[in-house]
Structures are given as structure tokens and as C-alpha cells.
Protein backbone atom coordinates (compact mmCIF):
# COMPACT_ATOMS: atom_id res chain seq x y z
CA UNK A 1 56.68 17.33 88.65
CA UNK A 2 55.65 19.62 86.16
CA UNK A 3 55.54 19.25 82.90
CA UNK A 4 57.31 22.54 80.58
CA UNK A 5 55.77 23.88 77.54
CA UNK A 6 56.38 21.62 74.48
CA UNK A 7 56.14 23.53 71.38
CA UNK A 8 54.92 19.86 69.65
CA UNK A 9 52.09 20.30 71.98
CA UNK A 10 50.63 23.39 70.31
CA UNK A 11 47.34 23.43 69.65
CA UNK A 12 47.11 23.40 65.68
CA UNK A 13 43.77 25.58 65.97
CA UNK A 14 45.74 28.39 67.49
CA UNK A 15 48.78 27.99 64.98
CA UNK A 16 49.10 31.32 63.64
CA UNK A 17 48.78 32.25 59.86
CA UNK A 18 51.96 30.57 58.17
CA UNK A 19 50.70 32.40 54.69
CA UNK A 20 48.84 35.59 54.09
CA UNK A 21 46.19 37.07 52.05
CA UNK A 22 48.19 39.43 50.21
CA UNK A 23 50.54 36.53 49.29
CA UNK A 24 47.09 34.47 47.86
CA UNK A 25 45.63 37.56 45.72
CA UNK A 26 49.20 37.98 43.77
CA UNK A 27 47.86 35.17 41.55
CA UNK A 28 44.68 35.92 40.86
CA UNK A 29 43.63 35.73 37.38
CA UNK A 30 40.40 37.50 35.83
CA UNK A 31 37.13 36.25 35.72
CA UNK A 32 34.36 37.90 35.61
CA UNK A 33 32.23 38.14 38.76
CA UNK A 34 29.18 36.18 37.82
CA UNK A 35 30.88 32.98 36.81
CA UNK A 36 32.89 33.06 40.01
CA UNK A 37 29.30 33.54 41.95
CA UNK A 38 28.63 34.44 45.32
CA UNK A 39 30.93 34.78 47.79
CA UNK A 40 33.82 35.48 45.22
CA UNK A 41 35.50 38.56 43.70
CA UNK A 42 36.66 38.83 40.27
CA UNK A 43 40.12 39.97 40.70
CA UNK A 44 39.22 42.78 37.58
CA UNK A 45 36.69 44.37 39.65
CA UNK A 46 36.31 46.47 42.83
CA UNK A 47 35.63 45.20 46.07
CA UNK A 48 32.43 47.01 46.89
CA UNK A 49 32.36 47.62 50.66
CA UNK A 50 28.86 48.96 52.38
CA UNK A 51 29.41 50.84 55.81
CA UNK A 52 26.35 49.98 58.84
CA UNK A 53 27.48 52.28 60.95
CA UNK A 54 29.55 54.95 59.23
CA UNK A 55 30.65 58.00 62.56
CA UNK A 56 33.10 57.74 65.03
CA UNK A 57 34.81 53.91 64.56
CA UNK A 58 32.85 53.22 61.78
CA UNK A 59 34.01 56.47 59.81
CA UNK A 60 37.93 55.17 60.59
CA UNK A 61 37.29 51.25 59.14
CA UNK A 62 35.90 52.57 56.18
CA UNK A 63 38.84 54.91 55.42
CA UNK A 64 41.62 52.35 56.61
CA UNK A 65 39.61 49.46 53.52
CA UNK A 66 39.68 52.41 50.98
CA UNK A 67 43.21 52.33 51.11
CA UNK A 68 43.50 49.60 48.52
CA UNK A 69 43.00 50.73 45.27
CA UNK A 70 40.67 47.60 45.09
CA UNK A 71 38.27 49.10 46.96
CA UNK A 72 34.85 51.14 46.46
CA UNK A 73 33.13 52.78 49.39
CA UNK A 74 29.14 52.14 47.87
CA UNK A 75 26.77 52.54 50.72
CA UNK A 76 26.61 54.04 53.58
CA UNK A 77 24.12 53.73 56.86
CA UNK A 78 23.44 55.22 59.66
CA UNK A 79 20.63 55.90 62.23
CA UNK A 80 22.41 59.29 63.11
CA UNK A 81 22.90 62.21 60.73
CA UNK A 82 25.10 64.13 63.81
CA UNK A 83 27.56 61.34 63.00
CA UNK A 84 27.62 60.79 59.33
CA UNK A 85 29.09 64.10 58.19
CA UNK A 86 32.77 63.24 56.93
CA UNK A 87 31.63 59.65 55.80
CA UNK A 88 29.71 61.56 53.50
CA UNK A 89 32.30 63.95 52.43
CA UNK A 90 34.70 60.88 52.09
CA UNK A 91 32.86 58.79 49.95
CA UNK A 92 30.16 61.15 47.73
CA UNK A 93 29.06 58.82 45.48
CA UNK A 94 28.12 55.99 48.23
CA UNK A 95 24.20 55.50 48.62
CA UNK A 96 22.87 56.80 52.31
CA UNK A 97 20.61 54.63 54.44
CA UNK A 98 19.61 54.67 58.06
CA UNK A 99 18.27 51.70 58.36
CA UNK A 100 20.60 48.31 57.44
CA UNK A 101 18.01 46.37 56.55
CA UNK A 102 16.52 48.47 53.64
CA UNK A 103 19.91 48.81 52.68
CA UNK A 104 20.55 45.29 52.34
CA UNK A 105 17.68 44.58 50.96
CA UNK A 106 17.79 47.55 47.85
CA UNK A 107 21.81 47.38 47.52
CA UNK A 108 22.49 43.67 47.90
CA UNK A 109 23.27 43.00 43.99
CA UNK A 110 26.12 45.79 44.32
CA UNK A 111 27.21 45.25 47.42
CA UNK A 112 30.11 42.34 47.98
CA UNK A 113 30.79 43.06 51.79
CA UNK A 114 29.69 44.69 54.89
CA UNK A 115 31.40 46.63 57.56
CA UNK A 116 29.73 46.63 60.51
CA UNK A 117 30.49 49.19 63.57
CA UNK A 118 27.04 49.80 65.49
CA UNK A 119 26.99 49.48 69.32
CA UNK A 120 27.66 46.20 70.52
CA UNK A 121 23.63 45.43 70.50
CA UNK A 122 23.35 45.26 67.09
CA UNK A 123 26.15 43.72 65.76
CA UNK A 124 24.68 39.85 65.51
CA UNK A 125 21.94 40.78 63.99
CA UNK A 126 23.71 43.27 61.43
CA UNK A 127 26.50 40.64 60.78
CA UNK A 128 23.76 37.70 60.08
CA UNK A 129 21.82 40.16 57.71
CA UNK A 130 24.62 40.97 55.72
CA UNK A 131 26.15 37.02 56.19
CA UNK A 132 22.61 35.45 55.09
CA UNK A 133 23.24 37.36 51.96
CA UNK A 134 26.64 36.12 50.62
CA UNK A 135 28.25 38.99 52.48
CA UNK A 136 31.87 39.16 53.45
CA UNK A 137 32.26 40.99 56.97
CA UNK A 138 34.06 42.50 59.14
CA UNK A 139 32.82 43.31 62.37
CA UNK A 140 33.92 45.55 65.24
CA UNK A 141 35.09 43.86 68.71
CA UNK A 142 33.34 42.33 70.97
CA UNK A 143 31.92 40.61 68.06
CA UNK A 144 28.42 40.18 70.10
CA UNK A 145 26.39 41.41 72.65
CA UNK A 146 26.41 38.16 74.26
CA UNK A 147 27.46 34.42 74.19
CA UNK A 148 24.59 33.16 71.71
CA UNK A 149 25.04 35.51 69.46
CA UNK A 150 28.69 34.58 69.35
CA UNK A 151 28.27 31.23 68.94
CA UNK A 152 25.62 31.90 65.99
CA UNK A 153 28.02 34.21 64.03
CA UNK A 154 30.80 31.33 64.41
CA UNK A 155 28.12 28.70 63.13
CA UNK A 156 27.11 31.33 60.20
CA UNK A 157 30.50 31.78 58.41
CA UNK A 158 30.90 28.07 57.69
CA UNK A 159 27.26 28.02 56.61
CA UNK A 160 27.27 30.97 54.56
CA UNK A 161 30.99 30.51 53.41
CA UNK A 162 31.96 34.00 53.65
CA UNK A 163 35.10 35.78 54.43
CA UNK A 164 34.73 37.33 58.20
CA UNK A 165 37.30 39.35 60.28
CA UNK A 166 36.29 40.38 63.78
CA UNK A 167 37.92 44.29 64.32
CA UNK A 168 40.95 43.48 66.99
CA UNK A 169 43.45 44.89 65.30
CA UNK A 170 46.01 43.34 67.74
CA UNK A 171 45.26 39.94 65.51
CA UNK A 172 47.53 41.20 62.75
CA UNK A 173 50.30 42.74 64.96
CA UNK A 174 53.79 41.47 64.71
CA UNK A 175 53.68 41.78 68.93
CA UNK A 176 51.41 38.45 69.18
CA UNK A 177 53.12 36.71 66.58
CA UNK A 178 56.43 37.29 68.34
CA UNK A 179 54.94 36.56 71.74
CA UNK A 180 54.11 33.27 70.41
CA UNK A 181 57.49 32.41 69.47
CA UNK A 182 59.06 33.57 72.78
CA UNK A 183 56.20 30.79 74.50
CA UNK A 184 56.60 28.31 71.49
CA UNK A 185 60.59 28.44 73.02
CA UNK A 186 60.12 27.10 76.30
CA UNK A 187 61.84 29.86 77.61
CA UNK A 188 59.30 30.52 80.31
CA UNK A 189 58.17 27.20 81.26
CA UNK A 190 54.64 26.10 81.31
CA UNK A 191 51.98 28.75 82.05
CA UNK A 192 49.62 28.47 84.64
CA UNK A 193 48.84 32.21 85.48
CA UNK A 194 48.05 34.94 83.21
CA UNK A 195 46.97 38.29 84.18
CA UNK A 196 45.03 40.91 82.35
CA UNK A 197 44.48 44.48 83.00
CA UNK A 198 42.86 47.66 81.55
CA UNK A 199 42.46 51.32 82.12
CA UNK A 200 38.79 51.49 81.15
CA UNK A 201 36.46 52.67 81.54
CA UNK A 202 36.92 55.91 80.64
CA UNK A 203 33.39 56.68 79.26
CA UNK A 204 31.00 57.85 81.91
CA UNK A 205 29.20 55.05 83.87
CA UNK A 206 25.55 54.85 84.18
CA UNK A 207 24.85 57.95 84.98
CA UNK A 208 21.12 58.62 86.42
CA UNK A 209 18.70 60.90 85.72
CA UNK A 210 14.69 61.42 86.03
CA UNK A 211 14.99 64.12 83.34
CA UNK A 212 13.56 64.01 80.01
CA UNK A 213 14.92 64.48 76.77
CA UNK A 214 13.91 65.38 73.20
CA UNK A 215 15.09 62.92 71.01
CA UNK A 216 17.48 65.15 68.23
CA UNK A 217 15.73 65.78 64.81
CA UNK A 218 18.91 63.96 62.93
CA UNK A 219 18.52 60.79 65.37
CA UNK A 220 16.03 57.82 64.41
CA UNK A 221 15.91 56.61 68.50
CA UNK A 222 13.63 53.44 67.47
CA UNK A 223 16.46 52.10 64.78
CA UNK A 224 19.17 53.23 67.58
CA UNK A 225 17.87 50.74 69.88
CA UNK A 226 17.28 47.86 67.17
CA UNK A 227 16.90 44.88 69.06
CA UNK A 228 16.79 46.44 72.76
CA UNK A 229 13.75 47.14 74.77
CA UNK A 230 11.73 49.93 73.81
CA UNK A 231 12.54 52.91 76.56
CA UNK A 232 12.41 56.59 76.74
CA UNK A 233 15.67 58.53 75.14
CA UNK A 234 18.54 59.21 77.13
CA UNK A 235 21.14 61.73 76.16
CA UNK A 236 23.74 59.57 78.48
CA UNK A 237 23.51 56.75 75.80
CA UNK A 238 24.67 57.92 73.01
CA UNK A 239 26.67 59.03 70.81
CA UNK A 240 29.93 57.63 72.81
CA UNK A 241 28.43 56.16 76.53
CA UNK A 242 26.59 53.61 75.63
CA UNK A 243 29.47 51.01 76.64
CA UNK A 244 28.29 52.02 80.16
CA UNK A 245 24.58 50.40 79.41
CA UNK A 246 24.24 46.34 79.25
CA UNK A 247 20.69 47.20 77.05
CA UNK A 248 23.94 48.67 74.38
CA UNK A 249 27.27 47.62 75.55
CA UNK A 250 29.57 45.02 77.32
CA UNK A 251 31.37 47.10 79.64
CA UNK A 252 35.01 47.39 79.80
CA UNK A 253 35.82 43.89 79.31
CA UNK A 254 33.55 43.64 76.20
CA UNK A 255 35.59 47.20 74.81
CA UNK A 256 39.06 45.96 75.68
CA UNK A 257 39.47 42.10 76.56
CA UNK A 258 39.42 41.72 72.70
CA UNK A 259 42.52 43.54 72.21
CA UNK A 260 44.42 42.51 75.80
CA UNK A 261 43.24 38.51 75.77
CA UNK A 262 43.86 38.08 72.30
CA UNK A 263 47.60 36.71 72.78
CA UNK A 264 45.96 34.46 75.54
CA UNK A 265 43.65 32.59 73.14
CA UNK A 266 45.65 32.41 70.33
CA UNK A 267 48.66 31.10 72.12
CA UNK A 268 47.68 28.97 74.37
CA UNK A 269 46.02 25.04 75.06
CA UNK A 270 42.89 26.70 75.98
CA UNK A 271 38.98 26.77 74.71
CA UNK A 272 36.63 27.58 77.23
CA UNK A 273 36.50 28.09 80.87
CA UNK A 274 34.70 25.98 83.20
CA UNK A 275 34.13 28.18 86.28
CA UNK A 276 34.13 31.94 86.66
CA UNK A 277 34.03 34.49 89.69
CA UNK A 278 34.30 38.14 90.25
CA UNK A 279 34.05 41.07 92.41
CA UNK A 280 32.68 44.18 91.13
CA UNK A 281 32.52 48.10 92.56
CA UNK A 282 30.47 50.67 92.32
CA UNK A 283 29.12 53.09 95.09
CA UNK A 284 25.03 51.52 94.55
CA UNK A 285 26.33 48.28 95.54
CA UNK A 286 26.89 48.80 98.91
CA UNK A 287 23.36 50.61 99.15
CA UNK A 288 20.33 49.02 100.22
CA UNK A 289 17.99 51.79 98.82
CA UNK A 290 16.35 50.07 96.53
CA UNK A 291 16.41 53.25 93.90
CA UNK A 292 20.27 53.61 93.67
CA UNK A 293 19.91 50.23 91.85
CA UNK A 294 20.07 49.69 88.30
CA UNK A 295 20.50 46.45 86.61
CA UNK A 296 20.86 48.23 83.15
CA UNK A 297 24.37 49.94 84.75
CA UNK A 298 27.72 48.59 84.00
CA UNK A 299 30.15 48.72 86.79
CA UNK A 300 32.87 51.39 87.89
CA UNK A 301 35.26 48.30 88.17
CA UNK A 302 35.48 44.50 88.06
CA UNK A 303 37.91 41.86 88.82
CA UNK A 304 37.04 38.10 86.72
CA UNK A 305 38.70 35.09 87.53
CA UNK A 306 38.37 32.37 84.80
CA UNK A 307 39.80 28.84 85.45
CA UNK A 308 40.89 27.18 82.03
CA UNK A 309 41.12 23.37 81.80
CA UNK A 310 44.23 22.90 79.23
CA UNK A 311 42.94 21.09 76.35
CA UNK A 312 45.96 18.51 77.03
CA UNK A 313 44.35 17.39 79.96
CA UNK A 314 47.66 19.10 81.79
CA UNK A 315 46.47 20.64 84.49
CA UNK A 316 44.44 24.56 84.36
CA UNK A 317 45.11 28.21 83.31
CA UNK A 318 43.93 30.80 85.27
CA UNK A 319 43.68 33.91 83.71
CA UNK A 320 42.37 37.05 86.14
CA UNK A 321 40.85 40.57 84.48
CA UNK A 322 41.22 43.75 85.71
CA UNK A 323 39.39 47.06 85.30
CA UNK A 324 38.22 50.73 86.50
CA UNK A 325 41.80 51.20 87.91
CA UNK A 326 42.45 48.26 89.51
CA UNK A 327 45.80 46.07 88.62
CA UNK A 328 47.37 42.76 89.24
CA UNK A 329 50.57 42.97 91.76
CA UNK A 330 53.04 44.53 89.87
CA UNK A 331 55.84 41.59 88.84
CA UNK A 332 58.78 41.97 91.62
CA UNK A 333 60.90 41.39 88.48
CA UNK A 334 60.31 44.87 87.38
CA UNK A 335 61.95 48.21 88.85
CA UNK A 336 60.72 51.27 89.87
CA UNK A 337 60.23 53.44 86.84
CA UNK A 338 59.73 50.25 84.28
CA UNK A 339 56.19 50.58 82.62
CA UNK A 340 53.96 47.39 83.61
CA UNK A 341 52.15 47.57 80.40
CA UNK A 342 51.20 50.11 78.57
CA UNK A 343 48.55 53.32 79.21
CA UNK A 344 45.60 51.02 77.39
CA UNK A 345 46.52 47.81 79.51
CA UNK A 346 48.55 45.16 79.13
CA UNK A 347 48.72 40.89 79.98
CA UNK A 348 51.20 38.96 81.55
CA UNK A 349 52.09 35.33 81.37
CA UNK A 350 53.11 34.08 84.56
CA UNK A 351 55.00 30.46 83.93
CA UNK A 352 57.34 27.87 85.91
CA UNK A 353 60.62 29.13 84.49
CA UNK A 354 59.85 32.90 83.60
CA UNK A 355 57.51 35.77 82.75
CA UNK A 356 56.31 37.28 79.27
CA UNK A 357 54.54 40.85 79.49
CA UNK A 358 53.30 42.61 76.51
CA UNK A 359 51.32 45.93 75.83
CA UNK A 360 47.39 46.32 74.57
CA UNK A 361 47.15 44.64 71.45
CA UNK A 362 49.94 42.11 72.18
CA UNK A 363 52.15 44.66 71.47
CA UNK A 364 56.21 44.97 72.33
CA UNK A 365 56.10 41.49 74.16
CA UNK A 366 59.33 41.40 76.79
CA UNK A 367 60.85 38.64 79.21
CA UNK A 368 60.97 40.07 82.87
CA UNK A 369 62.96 41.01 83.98
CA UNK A 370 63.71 43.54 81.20
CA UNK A 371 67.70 42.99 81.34
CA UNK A 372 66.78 38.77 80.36
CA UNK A 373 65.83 40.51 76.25
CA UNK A 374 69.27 41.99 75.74
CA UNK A 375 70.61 38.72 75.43
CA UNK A 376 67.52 37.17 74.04
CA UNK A 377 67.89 35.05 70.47
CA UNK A 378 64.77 33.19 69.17
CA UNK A 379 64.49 32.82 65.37
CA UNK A 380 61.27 34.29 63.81
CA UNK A 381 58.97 31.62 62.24
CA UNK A 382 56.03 32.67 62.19
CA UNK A 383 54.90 34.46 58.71
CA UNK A 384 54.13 38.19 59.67
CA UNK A 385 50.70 40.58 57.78
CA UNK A 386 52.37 42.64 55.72
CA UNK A 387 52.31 45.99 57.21
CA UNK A 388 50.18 44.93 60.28
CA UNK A 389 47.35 45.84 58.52
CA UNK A 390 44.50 43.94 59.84
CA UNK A 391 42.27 45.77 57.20
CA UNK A 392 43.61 45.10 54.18
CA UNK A 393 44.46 41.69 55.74
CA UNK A 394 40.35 41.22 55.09
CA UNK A 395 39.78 43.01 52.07
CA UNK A 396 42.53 40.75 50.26
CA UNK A 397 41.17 37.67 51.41
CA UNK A 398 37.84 38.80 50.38
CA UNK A 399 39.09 39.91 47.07
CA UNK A 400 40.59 36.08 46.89
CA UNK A 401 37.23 34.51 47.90
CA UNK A 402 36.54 32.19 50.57
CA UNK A 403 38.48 29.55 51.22
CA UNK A 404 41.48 30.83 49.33
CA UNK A 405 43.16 33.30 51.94
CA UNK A 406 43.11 33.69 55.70
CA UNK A 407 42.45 36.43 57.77
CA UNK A 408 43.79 36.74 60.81
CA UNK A 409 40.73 36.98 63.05
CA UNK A 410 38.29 35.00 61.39
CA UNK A 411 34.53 34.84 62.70
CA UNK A 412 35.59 30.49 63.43
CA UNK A 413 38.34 32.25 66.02
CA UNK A 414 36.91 35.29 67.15
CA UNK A 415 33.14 33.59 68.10
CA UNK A 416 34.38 31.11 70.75
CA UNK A 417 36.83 33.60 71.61
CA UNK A 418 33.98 36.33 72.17
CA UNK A 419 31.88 34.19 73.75
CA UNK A 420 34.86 33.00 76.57
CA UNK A 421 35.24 36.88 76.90
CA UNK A 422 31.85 37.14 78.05
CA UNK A 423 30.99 34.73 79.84
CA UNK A 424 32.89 37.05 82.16
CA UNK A 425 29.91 39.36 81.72
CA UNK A 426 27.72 36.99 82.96
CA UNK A 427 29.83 36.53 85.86
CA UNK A 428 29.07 40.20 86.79
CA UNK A 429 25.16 40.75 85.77
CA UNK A 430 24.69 37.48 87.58
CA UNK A 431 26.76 39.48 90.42
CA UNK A 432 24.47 42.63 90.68
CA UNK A 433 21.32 40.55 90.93
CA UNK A 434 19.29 40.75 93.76
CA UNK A 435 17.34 37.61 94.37
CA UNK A 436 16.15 38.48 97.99
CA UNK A 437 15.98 42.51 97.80
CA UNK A 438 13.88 42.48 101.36
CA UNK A 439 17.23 40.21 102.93
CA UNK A 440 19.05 42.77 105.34
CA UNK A 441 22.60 41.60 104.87
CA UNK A 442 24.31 41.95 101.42
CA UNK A 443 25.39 38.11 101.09
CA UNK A 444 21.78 36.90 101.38
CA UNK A 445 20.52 39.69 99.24
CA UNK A 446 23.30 38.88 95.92
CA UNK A 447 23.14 35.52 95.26
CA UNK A 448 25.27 36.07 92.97
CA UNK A 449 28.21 36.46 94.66
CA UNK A 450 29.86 32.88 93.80
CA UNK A 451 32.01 30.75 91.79
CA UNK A 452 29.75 29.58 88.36
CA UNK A 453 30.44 26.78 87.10
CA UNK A 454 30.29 26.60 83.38
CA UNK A 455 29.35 23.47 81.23
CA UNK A 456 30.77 24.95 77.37
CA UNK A 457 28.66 22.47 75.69
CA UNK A 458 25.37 22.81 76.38
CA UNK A 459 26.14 26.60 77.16
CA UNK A 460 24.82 26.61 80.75
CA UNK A 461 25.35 27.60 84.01
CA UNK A 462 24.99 24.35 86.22
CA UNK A 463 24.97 25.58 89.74
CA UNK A 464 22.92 29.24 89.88
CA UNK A 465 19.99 29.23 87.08
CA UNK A 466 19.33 32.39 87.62
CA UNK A 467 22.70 33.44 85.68
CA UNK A 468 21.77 31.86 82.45
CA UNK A 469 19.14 34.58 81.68
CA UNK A 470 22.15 36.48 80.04
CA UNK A 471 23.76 34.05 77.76
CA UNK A 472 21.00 35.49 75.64
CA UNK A 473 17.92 37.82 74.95
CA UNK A 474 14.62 38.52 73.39
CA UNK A 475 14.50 40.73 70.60
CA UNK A 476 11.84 43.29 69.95
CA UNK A 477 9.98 42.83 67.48
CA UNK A 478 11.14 43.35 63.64
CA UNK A 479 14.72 42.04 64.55
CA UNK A 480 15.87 38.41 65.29
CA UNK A 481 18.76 36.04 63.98
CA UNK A 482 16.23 34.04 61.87
């Protein structure tokens, strides 16, 4: 027989917050900064925030932290003038750097903490930087470029005891915190299924080209690639498709999987998986002309299967990902015309007594069918963020210092969760390689193509080397997580 959900059985590292920041910083007291020392914020002063990364994404952060009034926007960087425009309109008096490091280095006695929101590539070894220097930070989702670095940022906030929030909004939602009360019910049974689904990408893909390009006048190319291999510029990376190269980005699962999976981790008896497959589609995988082959290209769509062992010994989770248009069977429990999900995505718990759907984000979680939440009546216990606002929800902690406030997606959470995410990545450039390219029939010629097993702790394939080359990489030289 099997055994229903016990709310006793919760996992207490995925208890959500049962106090908040904001409640914490209503007693602060003054002191001035330097007898508090690093790592701590006199309630009398400013928090001073420096921006790495400041256009598109990284403009929005910065704006959404300079809504407290205990905030000062001091520095700002940036490898692309194109981008920088109304960052610098915003927030005159800031400093202007393009690259982090001389930033850091020059600004570090005024700065208190770091927003980081650079392509995924250079997040780990922004974050570290800024963390090596008594830095608070928050960084933009996925919170790596690959499982290493996630598992080095998660290591570096307890080191460095610094206040860390990874940027999935979703974290600080009411919709997750509900969700987890509807689960923490019984009401649907044990879960053994979960599916998760996306409309991205919707960023161009890898597009090819033999043409060359002049790099812009306002772009420094060399800083843009950081740690990546040196190559010729591309017009088709940046500013916005660079999700669509692995040198840059993580795909669609790396963009989204941090806002749709987020309920998953946080709610239920699960760490890491230990075996992953996929299928993946793309018009040059079904070529064998050598030239319509890329390794650097992402994929026009993927389907991941991850198999979770519950951490109560109580059987597995499997949790499936969908992207590039494809879904999950649509849940016979909805009717023609009812949304499954929302336009962004959307996951769905599949358990022995019922279903639980919500939006991106965790958002407006629902029993299926829809007609079973008219009459639905479970108390709320979990504390909410005031306002949802997973920004301030950082910059209060901060302004509390570490170890007196929590955020809500702290760097302990959101590493091993970023680093499950993409191990799901690894599943698909282990996919695409091509470790017989003279073998005539597409089985022989993707090795691939096959269930990996995963052993969590020693971070390792065990049964297909070849797929452990991307649970890292080398750096170029000048940048490393020394």
C-alpha cells in the first residue's frame, strides 16, 4: 500500500520562512557601521547597492532595490554602453565601470552589496568576487552556468557569511506558499509525478552564419565573454540571444526551470536526482552533414526526465520538463477552454488522491478539477513576504546583517537547487555529442542518447564519462573562482 503525504514528514530544510526580514529590521537600533564590521549594516545608514550588469534585467533589479528609502544606487558596470543608458539617467551620481573587477577592487570600501545580472557565464565568478569581499548578493536565475559553480556559490555564503538571494522572484510569491499548504493537507495524497512545462524559447536559436562582424565601438567583446573561450564576435549573441549559446547561456531550462520548479524543491522530500534522460529536437540532429552541427547550439526543444529518490527512503519522484512547444498530456480533469497553466508555463503535481496545478512562478495554485476549490478550506500557516517583494525581501535582510533575517531564496537553497536544474543540461550536451561521427546510423553515432546515472556526492556521472566534461569548465585566463 501506499503511504499518503504526512505533513510531520516535511522536510525541515524546505519549511518555508515562518518570519520575515521586514519583521527582523523593525528593531534595529543604530550603530555605526564600523563597529558592526563586515557583513553588517548600521541601521542609520544606506544600504549601498553596486549594479554588474546594469541594461535590460539588470536596469529593472536595480530600480525594484531603490524602492526602499534605505537604499543608494553607488556603482554601476557594464561591458556595453548600448545598454547602460537609463541606468545612468536613473542613478547620476553612481560611479560607471565596465569591468567588475576594477570596480570591486576601487569601490569595495563604499560598496555593501552587489547585484549581479550578466549572462549566465559570468555570474559565479561575479558573485564570488563580490562574496570574497564581504559582499551581500543577489544574483539573477540560473544562479550558474553550471553544476560546480553552483555548488561553489552554496559553499561561499556560509564561508563568507553574507546575505545572498538568487533572482526567482516566484520564491517570495504568496502562490508557493499556498501551494505548500494545499500539499502540507494531504488533500492530494502522496506525489509521485510532477510535470513541468514552458513556452521558451522564444529568443532565436543558434542561428549560423560565416559572416563577419565589427564588434560596436560602445561594446568591450573581450570583457563580454569573461570566462568563455576567446572567438570571433557574433551579432546573434548579444544583446538578448545569448540564452541560445551554451559558451553564454543554459537554454530554456536554465531561463525558466528556476521560476516553474521552484514549488517542486521547496515543497517536496527531494535533494538531488539520481538518473536523468532526455530527448531533444532540432532540424541538425537528424543530419549527418557534419557542418549543420554545432555543439555551442542550444536546442529548439527538449524533454528531461529526472527520477528523485524521496529523502524518506519512500519510494521516487519523477518530475518530467518540457520545452520549445512541447507539453505534458493535458490533465483529463480539466475542460475544454480551462487554461493548463499559464502563457509562461506552469507545473503540476500529480498524487494518489488528487492533482495541484499552478502557474509560472508558483503562481494561482488550484486542485483539478477546478470545481474541487469552490469548496476548498485549508487554514493559512505559513507567514507570507510582505508585498511579494522578493527585492526588498533581500535588501532588509541585508540591512539586518547576516544571520539575523531570511531571505527567501538564499544562495544555501538556490545552489543545490541550481545545480539539480542543470544537471538536466548535462543530460542534453551529453545528448548532442557525437562520439563516433564516421558511424552511419544515428544510435551508434550519439552515445548519448541514454539514461545517466547520477552519483550527487562525488558529482559524477557513473555510467557515460564522457558526460562529466560539463559539470564544469576551464576559464580563460584572468578569470577563475580562486
Amino acid at each position: 500500500m501506499k503511504e499518503e503525504n504526512n505533513p510531520k514528514n516535511t522536510d525541515s530544510r524546505r519549511e518555508f520562512l515562518k518570519k520575515t526580514s521586514l519583521a527582523a529590521a523593525s528593531s534595529f537600533f543604530i550603530v555605526p557601521r564600523h563597529v558592526l564590521g563586515a557583513g553588517y549594516i548600521a541601521p542609520s545608514d544606506k544600504l549601498n547597492i553596486a549594479g554588474i550588469g546594469v541594461g535590460g534585467k539588470g536596469r529593472s533589479d536595480l530600480t525594484s532595490f531603490a524602492k526602499s528609502p534605505h537604499v543608494n544606487i553607488v556603482s554601476l558596470c557594464d561591458v556595453d554602453d548600448r545598454m547602460t543608458a537609463e541606468s545612468k539617467k536613473n542613478f547620476p551620481k553612481a560611479t560607471f565601470y565596465k569591468d567588475f573587477r576594477e570596480m570591486l577592487s576601487k569601490e569595495k570600501d563604499t560598496i555593501d552589496a552587489c547585484s549581479v545580472s550578466t549572462p549566465d557565464h559570468t555570474h559565479a565568478v561575479a558573485t564570488l568576487a563580490a562574496m570574497q569581499l564581504g559582499k551581500h548578493v543577489y544574483t539573477q536565475k540560473p544562479l550558474t552556468h553550471n553544476i560546480q559553480e553552483a555548488r561553489v556559490l552554496a559553499e561561499a555564503a556560509k564561508k563568507y557569511k553574507v546575505v545572498t538571494q538568487m533572482g526567482n522572484q516566484g520564491g517570495s510569491g504568496d502562490g508557493v506558499r499556498r501551494m505548500k499548504e494545499i500539499y502540507d493537507s494531504g488533500i492530494i495524497g502522496t506525489v509521485e509525478k510532477v510535470q513541468c512545462w514552458t513556452n521558451r524559447p522564444v529568443w532565436p536559436q543558434a542561428v549560423p552564419t560565416d559572416k563577419s562582424f565589427k564588434i560596436p565601438k560602445e561594446l568591450d567583446f573581450d570583457l563580454w565573454l569573461g570566462p568563455a573561450p576567446k572567438v570571433p564576435y557574433n551579432e546573434a549573441y548579444l544583446p538578448w540571444n545569448w540564452r541560445g549559446w551554451w559558451p553564454y547561456g543554459t537554454g530554456a531550462l536554465g531561463d525558466m526551470a528556476c521560476h516553474i520548479m521552484d514549488p517542486v524543491f521547496r515543497i517536496l522530500p527531494i535533494d538531488f536526482p539520481n538518473s536523468v534522460e532526455c530527448s531533444v529536437a532540432g532540424t541538425w540532429t537528424f543530419t549527418l552533414r557534419e557542418q549543420d552541427h554545432n555543439p555551442d547550439w542550444t536546442p529548439f526543444s527538449t524533454s528531461i526526465h529526472l527520477n528523485y529518490p524521496r529523502k524518506d527512503a519512500k519510494g521516487d519522484i519523477k518530475v518530467s520538463w518540457y520545452d520549445g512547444g512541447i507539453l505534458p498530456e493535458k490533465p483529463e480533469e480539466l475542460l475544454p477552454g480551462e487554461a493548463f497553466g499559464n502563457s509562461d508555463g506552469g507545473v503540476l503535481f500529480i498524487g494518489t488522491k488528487g492533482k495541484l496545478m499552478a502557474d509560472c512562478y508558483g503562481a494561482n495554485p488550484r486542485l483539478l478539477p477546478l470545481k474541487d476549490n469552490e469548496i476548498l478550506s485549508i487554514p493559512e500557516t505559513i507567514q507570507r513576504v510582505p508585498d511579494q517583494d522578493h527585492y526588498l525581501n533581500w535588501v532588509n535582510a541585508c540591512l539586518a546583517g547576516y544571520g539575523n533575517a531570511e531571505t527567501s531564496s538564499p544562495f544555501e537553497y538556490a545552489g543545490p537547487f541550481t545545480e539539480s536544474i542543470l544537471i538536466g543540461n548535462l543530460a542534453i550536451r551529453s545528448w548532442m555529442l557525437r562520439d563516433n561521427p564516421e558511424a552511419r546510423r544515428s544510435d551508434e553515432r550519439y552515445l548519448g542518447r541514454k539514461k545517466l546515472l547520477w552519483d550527487a556526492a562525488n558529482m559524477r556521472i557513473t555510467n557515460y564519462d564522457n558526460a562529466n566534461q560539463f559539470i564544469s569548465r576551464p576559464y580563460r585566463d584572468g578569470w577563475s573562482l580562486a
